[in-house]
N, C-alpha and C. Protein backbone atom coordinates (compact mmCIF):
# COMPACT_ATOMS: atom_id res chain seq x y z
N UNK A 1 169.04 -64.32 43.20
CA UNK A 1 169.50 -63.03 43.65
C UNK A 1 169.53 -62.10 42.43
N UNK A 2 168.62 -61.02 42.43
CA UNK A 2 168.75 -60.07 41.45
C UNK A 2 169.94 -58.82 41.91
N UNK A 3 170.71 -58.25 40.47
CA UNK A 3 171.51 -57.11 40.60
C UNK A 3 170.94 -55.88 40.79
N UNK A 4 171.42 -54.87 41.54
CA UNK A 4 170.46 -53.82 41.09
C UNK A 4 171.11 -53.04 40.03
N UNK A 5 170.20 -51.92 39.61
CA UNK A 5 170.65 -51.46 37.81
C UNK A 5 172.07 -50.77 38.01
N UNK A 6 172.27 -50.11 39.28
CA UNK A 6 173.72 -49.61 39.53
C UNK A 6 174.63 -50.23 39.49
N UNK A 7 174.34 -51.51 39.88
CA UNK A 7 175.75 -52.73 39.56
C UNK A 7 175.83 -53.03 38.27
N UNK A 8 174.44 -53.28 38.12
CA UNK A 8 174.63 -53.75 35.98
C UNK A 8 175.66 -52.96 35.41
N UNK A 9 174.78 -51.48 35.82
CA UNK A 9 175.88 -50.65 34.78
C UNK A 9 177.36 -50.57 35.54
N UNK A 10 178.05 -50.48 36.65
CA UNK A 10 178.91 -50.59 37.01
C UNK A 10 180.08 -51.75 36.59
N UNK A 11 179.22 -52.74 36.22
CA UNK A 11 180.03 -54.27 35.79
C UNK A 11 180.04 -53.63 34.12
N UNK A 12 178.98 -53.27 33.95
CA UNK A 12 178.75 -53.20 32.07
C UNK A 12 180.19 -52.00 31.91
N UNK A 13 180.39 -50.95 32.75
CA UNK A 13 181.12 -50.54 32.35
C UNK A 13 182.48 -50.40 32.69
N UNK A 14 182.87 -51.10 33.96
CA UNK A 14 183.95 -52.11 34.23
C UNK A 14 184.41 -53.28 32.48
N UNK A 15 183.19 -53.50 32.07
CA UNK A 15 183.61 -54.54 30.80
C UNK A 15 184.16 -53.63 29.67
N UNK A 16 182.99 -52.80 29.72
CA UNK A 16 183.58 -51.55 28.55
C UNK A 16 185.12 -51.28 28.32
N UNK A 17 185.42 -50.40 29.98
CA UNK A 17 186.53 -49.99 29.73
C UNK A 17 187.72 -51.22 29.70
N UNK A 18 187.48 -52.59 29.89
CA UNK A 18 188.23 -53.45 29.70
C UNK A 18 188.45 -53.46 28.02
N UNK A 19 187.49 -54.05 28.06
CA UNK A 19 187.21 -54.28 26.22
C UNK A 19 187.97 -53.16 25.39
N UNK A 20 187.62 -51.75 25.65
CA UNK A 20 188.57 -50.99 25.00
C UNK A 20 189.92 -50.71 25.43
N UNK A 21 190.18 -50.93 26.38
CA UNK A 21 191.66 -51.01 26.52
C UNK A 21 192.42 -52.39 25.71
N UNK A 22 191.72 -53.54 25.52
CA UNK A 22 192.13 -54.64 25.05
C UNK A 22 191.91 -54.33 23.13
N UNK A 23 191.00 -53.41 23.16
CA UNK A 23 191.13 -52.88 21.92
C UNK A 23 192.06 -52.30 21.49
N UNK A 24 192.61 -51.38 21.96
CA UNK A 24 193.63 -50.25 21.57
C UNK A 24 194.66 -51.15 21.81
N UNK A 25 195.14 -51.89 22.39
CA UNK A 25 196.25 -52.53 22.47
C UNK A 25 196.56 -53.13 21.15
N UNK A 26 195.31 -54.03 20.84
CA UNK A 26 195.00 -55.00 20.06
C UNK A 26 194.89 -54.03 17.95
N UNK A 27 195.50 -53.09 18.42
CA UNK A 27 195.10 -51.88 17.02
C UNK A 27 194.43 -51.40 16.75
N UNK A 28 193.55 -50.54 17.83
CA UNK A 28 192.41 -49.90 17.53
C UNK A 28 191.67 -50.15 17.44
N UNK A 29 190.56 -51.43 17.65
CA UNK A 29 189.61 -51.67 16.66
C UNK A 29 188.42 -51.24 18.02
N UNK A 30 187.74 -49.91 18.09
CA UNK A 30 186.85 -48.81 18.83
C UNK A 30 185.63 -49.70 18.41
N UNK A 31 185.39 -49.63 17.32
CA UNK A 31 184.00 -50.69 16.77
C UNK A 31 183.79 -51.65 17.56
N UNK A 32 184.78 -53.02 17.13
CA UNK A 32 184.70 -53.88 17.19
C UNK A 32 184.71 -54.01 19.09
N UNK A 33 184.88 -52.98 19.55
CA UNK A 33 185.28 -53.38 21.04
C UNK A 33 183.98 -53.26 21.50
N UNK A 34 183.04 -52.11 21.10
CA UNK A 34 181.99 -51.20 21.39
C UNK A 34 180.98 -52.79 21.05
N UNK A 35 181.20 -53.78 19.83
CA UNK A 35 180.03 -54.51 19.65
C UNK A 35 180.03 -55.55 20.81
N UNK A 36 181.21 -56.00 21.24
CA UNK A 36 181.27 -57.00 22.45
C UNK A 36 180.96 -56.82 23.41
N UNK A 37 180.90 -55.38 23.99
CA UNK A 37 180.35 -55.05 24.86
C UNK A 37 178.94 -54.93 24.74
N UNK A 38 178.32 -54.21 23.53
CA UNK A 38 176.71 -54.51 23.46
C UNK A 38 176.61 -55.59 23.54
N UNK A 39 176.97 -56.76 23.09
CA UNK A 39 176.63 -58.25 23.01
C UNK A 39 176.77 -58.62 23.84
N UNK A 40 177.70 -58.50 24.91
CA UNK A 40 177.52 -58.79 26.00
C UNK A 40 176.16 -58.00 27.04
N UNK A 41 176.29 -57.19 26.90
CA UNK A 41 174.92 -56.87 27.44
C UNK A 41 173.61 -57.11 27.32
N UNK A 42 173.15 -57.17 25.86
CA UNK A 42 172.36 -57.99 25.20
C UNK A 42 172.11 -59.63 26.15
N UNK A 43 173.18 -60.08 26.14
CA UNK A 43 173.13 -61.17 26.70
C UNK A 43 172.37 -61.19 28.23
N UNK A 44 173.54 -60.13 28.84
CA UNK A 44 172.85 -60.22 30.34
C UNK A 44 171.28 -59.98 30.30
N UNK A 45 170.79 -59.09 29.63
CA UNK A 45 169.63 -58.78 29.41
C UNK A 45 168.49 -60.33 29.29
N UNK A 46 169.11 -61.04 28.89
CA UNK A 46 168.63 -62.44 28.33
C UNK A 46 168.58 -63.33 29.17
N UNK A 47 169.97 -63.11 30.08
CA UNK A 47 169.76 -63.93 30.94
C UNK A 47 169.06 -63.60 32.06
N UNK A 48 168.63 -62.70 32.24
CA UNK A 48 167.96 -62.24 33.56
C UNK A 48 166.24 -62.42 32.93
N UNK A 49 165.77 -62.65 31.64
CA UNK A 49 164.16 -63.14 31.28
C UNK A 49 164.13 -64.60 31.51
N UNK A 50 162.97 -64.41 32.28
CA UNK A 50 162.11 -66.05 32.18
C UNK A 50 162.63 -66.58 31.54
N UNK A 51 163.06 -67.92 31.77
CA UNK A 51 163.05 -68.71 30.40
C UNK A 51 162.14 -69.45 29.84
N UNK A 52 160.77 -68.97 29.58
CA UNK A 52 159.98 -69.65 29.32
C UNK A 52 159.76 -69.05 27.63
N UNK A 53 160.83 -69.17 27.12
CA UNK A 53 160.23 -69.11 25.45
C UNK A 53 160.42 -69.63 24.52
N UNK A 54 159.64 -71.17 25.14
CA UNK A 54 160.18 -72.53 24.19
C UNK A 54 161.49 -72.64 23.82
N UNK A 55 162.81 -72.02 24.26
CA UNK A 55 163.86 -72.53 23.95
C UNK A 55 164.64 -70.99 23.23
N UNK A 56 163.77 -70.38 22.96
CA UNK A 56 164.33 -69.32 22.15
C UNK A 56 165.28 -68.33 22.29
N UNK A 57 164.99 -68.47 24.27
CA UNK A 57 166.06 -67.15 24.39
C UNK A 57 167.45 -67.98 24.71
N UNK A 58 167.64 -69.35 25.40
CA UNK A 58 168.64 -69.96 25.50
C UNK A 58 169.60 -70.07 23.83
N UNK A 59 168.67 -70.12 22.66
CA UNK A 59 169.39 -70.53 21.56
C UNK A 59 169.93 -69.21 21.57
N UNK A 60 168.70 -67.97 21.55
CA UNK A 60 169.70 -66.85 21.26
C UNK A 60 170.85 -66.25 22.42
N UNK A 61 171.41 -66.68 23.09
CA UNK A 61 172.10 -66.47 24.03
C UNK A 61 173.34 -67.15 23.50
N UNK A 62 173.10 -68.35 22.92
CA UNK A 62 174.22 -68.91 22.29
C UNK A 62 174.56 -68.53 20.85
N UNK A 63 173.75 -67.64 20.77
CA UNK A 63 174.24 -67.12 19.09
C UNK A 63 175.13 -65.81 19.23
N UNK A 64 174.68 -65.19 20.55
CA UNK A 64 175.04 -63.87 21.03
C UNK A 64 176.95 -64.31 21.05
N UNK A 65 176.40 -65.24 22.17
CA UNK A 65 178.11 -66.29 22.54
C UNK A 65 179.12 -66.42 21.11
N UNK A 66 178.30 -66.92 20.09
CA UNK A 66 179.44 -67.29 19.02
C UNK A 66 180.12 -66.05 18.24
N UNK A 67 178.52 -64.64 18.14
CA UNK A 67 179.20 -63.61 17.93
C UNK A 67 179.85 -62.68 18.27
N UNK A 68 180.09 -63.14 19.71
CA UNK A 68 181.39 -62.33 20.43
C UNK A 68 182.58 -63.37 20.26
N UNK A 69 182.03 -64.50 19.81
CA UNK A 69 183.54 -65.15 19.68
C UNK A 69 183.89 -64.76 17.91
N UNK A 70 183.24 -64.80 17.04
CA UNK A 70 183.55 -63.80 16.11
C UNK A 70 183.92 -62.60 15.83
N UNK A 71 183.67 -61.78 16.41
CA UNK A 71 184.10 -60.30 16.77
C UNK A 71 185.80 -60.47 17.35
N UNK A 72 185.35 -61.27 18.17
CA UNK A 72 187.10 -61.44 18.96
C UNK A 72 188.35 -61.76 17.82
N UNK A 73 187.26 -62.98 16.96
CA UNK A 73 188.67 -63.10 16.36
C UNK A 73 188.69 -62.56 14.84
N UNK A 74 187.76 -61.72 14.35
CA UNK A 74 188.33 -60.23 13.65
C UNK A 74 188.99 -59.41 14.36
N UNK A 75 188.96 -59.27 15.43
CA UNK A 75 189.83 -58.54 16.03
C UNK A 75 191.35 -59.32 16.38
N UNK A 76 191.12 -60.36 16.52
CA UNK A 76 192.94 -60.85 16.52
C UNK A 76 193.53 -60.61 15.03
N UNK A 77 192.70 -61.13 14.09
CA UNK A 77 192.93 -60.99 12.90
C UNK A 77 193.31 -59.85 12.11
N UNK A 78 193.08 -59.31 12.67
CA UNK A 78 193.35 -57.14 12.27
C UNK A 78 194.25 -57.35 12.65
N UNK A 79 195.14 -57.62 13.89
CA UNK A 79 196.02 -57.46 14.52
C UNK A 79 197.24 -58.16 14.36
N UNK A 80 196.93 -59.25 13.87
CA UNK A 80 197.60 -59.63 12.76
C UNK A 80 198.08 -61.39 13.59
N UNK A 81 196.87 -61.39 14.88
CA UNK A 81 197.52 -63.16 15.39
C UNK A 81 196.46 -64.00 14.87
């Protein structure tokens, strides 16, 4: 089942305004909120190609994964948990 592009962006920016509200809570960090959300999109983007590229887009999907889990926790870390 494909999304159509009105839902993408509807979810993408359902995430957005999550992400920055969890930002500002979290001390501001506008950047850091803005990259999780590209990365997350990035991702969806990834997951919706073929996977036929010897392995490449699955690895990068999981690199995408670790650098939103990095981002997250510079952002706890600013914040001081």
């Amino acid at each position: 089942m494909t999304m159509s592009s009105a839902t993408r962006k509807l979810g993408a920016g359902a995430a957005l305004a999550a992400c920055l509200g969890i930002g500002y809570a979290l001390g501001a960090q506008p950047h850091m909120t803005e990259t999780i959300a590209l990365l997350q999109s990035a991702r969806a983007e990834l997951a919706q190609a073929t996977p036929n590229k010897g392995g490449h887009r699955e690895r990068a999907m999981g690199l995408i994964d670790q650098a939103i889990g990095e981002v997250r926790a510079g952002i706890a870390f600013a914040a001081g948990g």
